[in-house]
C-alpha atoms as a PDB file:
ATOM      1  CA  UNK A   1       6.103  15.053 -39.010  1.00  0.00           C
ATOM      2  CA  UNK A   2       4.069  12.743 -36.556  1.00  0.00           C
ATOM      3  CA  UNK A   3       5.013  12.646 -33.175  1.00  0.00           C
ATOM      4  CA  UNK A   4       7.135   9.847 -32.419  1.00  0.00           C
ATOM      5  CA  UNK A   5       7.524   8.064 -29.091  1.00  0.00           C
ATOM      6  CA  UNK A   6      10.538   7.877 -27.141  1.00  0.00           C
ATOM      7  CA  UNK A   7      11.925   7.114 -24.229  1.00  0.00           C
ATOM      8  CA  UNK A   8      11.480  10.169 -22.381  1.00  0.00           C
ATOM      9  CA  UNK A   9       7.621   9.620 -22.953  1.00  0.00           C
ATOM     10  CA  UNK A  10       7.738   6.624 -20.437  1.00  0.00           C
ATOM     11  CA  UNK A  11       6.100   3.170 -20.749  1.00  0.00           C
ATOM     12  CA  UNK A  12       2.602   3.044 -22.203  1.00  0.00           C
ATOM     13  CA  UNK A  13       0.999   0.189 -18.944  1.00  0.00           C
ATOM     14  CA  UNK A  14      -2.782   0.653 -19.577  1.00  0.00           C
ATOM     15  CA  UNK A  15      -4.663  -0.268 -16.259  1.00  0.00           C
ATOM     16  CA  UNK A  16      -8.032  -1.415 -15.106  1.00  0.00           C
ATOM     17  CA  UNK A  17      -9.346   1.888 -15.330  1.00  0.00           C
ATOM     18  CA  UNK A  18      -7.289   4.099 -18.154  1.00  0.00           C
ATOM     19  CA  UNK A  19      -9.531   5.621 -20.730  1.00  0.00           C
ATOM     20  CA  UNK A  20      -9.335   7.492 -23.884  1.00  0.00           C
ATOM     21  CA  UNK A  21      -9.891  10.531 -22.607  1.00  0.00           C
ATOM     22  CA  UNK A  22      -8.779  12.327 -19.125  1.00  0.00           C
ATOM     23  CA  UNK A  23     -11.166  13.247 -16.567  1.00  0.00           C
ATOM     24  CA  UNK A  24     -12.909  16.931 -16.324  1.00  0.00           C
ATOM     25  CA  UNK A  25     -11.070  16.701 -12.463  1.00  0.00           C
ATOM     26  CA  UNK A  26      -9.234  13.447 -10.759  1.00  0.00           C
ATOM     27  CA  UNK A  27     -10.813  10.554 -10.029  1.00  0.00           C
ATOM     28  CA  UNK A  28     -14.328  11.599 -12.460  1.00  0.00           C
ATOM     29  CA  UNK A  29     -13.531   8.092 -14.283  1.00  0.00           C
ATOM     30  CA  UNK A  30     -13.264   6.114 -11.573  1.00  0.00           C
ATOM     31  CA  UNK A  31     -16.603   7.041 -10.636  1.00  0.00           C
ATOM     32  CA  UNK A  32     -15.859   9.478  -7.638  1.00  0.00           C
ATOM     33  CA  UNK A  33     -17.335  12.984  -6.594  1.00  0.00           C
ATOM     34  CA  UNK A  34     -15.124  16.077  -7.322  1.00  0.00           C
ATOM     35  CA  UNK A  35     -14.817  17.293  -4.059  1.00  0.00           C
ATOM     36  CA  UNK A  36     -16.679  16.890  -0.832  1.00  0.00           C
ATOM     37  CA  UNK A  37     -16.296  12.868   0.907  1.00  0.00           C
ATOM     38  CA  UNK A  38     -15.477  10.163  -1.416  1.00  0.00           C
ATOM     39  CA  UNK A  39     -13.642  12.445  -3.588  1.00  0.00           C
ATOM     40  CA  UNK A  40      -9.863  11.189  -4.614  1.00  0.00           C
ATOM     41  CA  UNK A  41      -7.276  13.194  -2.178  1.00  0.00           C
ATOM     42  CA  UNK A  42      -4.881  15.153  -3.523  1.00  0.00           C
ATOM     43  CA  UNK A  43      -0.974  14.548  -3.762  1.00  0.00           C
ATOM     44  CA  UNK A  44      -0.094  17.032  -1.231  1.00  0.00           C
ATOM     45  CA  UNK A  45      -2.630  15.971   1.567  1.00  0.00           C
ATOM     46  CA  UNK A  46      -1.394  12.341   1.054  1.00  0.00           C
ATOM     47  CA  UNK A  47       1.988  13.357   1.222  1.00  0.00           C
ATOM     48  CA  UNK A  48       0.918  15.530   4.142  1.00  0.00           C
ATOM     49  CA  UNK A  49      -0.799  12.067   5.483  1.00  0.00           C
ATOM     50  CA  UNK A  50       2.264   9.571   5.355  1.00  0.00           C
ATOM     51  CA  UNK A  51       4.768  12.464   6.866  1.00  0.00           C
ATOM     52  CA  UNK A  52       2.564  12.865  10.046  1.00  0.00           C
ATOM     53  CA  UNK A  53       2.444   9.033  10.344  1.00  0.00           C
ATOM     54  CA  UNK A  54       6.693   9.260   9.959  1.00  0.00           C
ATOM     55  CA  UNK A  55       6.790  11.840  12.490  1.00  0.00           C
ATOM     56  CA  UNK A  56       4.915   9.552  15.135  1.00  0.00           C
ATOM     57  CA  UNK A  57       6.944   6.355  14.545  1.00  0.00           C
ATOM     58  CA  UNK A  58      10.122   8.767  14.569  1.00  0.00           C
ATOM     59  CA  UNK A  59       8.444   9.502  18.041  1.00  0.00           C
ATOM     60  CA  UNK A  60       8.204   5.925  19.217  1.00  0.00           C
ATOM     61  CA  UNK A  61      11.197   4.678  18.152  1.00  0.00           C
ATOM     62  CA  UNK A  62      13.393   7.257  19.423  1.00  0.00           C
ATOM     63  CA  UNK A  63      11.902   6.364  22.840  1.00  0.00           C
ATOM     64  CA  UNK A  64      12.170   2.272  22.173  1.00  0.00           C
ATOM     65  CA  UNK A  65      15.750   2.803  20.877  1.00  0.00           C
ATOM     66  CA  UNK A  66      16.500   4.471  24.339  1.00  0.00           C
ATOM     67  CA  UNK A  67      15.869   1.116  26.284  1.00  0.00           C
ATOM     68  CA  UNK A  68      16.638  -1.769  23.568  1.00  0.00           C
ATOM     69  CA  UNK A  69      18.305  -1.700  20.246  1.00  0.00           C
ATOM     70  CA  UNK A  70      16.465  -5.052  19.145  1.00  0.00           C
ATOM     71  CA  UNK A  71      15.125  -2.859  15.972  1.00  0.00           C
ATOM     72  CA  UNK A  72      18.124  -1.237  15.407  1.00  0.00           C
ATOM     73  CA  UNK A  73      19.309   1.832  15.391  1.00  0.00           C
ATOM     74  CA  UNK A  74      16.461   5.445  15.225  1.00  0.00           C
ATOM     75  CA  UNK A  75      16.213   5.413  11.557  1.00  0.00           C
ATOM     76  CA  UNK A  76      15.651   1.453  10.956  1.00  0.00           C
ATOM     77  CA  UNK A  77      13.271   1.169  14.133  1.00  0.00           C
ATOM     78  CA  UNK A  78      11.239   4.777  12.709  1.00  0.00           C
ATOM     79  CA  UNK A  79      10.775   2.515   9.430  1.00  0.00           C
ATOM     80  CA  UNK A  80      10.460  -0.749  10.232  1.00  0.00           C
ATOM     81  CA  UNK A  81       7.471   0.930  12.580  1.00  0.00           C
ATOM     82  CA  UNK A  82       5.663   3.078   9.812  1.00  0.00           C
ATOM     83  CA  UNK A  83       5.469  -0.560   7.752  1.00  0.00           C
ATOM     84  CA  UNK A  84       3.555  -2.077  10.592  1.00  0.00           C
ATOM     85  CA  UNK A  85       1.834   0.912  11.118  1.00  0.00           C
ATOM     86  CA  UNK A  86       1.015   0.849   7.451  1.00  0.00           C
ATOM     87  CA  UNK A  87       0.158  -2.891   7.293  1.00  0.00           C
ATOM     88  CA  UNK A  88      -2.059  -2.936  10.683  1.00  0.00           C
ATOM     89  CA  UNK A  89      -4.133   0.171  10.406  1.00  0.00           C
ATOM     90  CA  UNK A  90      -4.609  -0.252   6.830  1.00  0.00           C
ATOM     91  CA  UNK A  91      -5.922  -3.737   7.523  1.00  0.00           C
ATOM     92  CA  UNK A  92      -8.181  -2.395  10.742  1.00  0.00           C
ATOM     93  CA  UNK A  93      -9.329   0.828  10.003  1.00  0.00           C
ATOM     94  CA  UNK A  94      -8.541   1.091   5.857  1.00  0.00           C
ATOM     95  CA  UNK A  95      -6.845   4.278   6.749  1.00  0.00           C
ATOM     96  CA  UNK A  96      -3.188   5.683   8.956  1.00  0.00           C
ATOM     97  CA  UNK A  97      -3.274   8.021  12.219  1.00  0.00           C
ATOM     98  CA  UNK A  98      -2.053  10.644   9.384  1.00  0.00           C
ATOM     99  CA  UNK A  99      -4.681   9.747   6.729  1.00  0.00           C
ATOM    100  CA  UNK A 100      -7.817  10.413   9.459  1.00  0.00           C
ATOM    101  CA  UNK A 101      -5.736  13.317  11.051  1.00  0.00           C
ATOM    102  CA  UNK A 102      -6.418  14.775   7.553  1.00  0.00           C
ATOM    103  CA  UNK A 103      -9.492  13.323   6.916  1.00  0.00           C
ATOM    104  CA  UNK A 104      -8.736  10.781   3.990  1.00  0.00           C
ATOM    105  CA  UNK A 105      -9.314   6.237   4.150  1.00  0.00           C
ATOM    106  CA  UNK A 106      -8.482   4.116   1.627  1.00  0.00           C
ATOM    107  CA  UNK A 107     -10.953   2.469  -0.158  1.00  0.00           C
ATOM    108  CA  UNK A 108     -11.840  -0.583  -3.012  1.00  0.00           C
ATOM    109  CA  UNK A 109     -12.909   0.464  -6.296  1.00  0.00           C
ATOM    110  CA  UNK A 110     -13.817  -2.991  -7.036  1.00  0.00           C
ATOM    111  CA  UNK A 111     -15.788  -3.473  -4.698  1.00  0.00           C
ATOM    112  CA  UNK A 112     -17.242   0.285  -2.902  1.00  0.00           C
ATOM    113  CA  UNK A 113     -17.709  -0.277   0.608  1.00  0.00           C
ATOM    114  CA  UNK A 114     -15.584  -3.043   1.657  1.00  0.00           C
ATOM    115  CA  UNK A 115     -12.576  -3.533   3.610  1.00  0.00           C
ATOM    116  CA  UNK A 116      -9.450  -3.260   2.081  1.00  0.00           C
ATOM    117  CA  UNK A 117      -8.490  -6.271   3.247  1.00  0.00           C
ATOM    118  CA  UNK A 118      -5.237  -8.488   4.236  1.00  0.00           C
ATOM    119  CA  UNK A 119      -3.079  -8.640   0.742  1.00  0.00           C
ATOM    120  CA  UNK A 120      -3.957  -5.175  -0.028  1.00  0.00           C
ATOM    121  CA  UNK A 121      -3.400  -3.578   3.072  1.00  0.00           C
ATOM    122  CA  UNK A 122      -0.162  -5.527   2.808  1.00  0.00           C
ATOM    123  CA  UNK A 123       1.091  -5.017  -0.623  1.00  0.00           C
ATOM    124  CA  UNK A 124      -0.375  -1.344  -0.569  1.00  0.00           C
ATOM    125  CA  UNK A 125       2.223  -0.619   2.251  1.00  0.00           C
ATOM    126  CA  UNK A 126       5.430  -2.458   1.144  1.00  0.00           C
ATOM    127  CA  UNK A 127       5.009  -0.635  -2.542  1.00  0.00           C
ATOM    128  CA  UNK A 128       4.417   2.533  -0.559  1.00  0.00           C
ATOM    129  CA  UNK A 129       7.714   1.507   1.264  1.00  0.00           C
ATOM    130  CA  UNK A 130       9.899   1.515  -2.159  1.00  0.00           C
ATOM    131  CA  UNK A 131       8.844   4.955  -2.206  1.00  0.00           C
ATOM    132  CA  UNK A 132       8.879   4.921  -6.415  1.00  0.00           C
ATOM    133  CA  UNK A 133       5.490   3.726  -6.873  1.00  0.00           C
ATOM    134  CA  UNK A 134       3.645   6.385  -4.428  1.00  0.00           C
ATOM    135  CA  UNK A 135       5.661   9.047  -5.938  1.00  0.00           C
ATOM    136  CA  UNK A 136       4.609   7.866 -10.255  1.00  0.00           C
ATOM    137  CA  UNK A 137       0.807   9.144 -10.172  1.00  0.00           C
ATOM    138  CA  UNK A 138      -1.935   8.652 -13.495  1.00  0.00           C
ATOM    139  CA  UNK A 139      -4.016  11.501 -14.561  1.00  0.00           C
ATOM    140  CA  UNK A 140      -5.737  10.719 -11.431  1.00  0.00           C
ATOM    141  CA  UNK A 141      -3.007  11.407  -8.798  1.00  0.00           C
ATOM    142  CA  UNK A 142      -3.379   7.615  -7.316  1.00  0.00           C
ATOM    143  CA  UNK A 143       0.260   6.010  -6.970  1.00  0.00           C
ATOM    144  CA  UNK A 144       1.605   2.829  -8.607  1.00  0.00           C
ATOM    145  CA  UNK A 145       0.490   0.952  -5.431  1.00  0.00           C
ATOM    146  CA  UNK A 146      -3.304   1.740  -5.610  1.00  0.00           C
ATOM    147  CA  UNK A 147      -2.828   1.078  -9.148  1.00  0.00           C
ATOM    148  CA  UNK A 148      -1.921  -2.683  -8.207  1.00  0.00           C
ATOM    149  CA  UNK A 149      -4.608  -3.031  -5.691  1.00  0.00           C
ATOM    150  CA  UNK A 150      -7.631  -1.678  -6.917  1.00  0.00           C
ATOM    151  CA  UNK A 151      -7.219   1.020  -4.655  1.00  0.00           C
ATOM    152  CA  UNK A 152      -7.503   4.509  -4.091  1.00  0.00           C
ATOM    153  CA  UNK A 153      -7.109   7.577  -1.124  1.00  0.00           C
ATOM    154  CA  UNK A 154     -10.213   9.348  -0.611  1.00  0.00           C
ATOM    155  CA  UNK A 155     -11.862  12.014   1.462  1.00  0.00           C
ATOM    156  CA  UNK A 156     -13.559  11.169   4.411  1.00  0.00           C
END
């Protein structure tokens, strides 16, 4: 009997940089090292990334919800703070307080050695924001979001 498709097997959305075959490690057809600088960061350190960037906005709005409520209560200010965070740093430095605490940027693939620029750095962080497309990885462990920006986390 062949093997026949259904919907648990998910939609089949080729991208810029699917190929027939898997990598030997993540990120090997997208050109990158396996380990050492460049290479792509792992789930876990990412994960590890945005939570330390949550913890300092938690930080800073709990202190500006103290004196004004203009952003609204903890929880909205902690968020609507980690998007600007996102947005901003992204833009400036291609990479969050948490990403260089744990030693990752984000960088092109288009273009190696660029800035990520203004509509990446923008659309990057509001896809991050739905939370769905960081959390559905390729074979490669990059998120729906670097996915749509020709983008990807790496080591620094």
């Amino acid at each position: 009997m062949a093997n026949k498709k259904t919907w648990l097997d998910g939609p089949d959305i080729p991208g810029e940089n699917d190929f027939g075959e898997v990598g030997r490690y993540p990120g090997e057809n997208l050109g990158l090292p396996a380990s050492g600088p460049g290479a792509l960061a792992s789930v876990s350190r990412r994960a590890g990334g945005v939570l330390i960037d949550w913890l300092l906005c938690l930080l800073i709005a709990s202190v500006l919800t103290r004196f004004t409520h203009i952003l609204g209560s903890t929880s909205t200010a902690t968020f609507i703070l980690w998007v600007l965070l996102g947005i901003i740093s992204g833009i400036v430095f291609a990479r969050t307080p948490g990403m260089a605490i744990l030693g990752m940027g984000v960088a092109r693939l288009d273009v190696p050695g660029t800035t990520v620029g203004i509509w990446r750095g923008v659309v990057r962080t509001l896809l991050t924001a739905c939370l769905f497309p960081a959390a559905m990885v390729d074979a490669d462990g990059r998120g729906i979001h670097d996915r749509a920006t020709g983008t990807a986390v790496i080591r620094s």
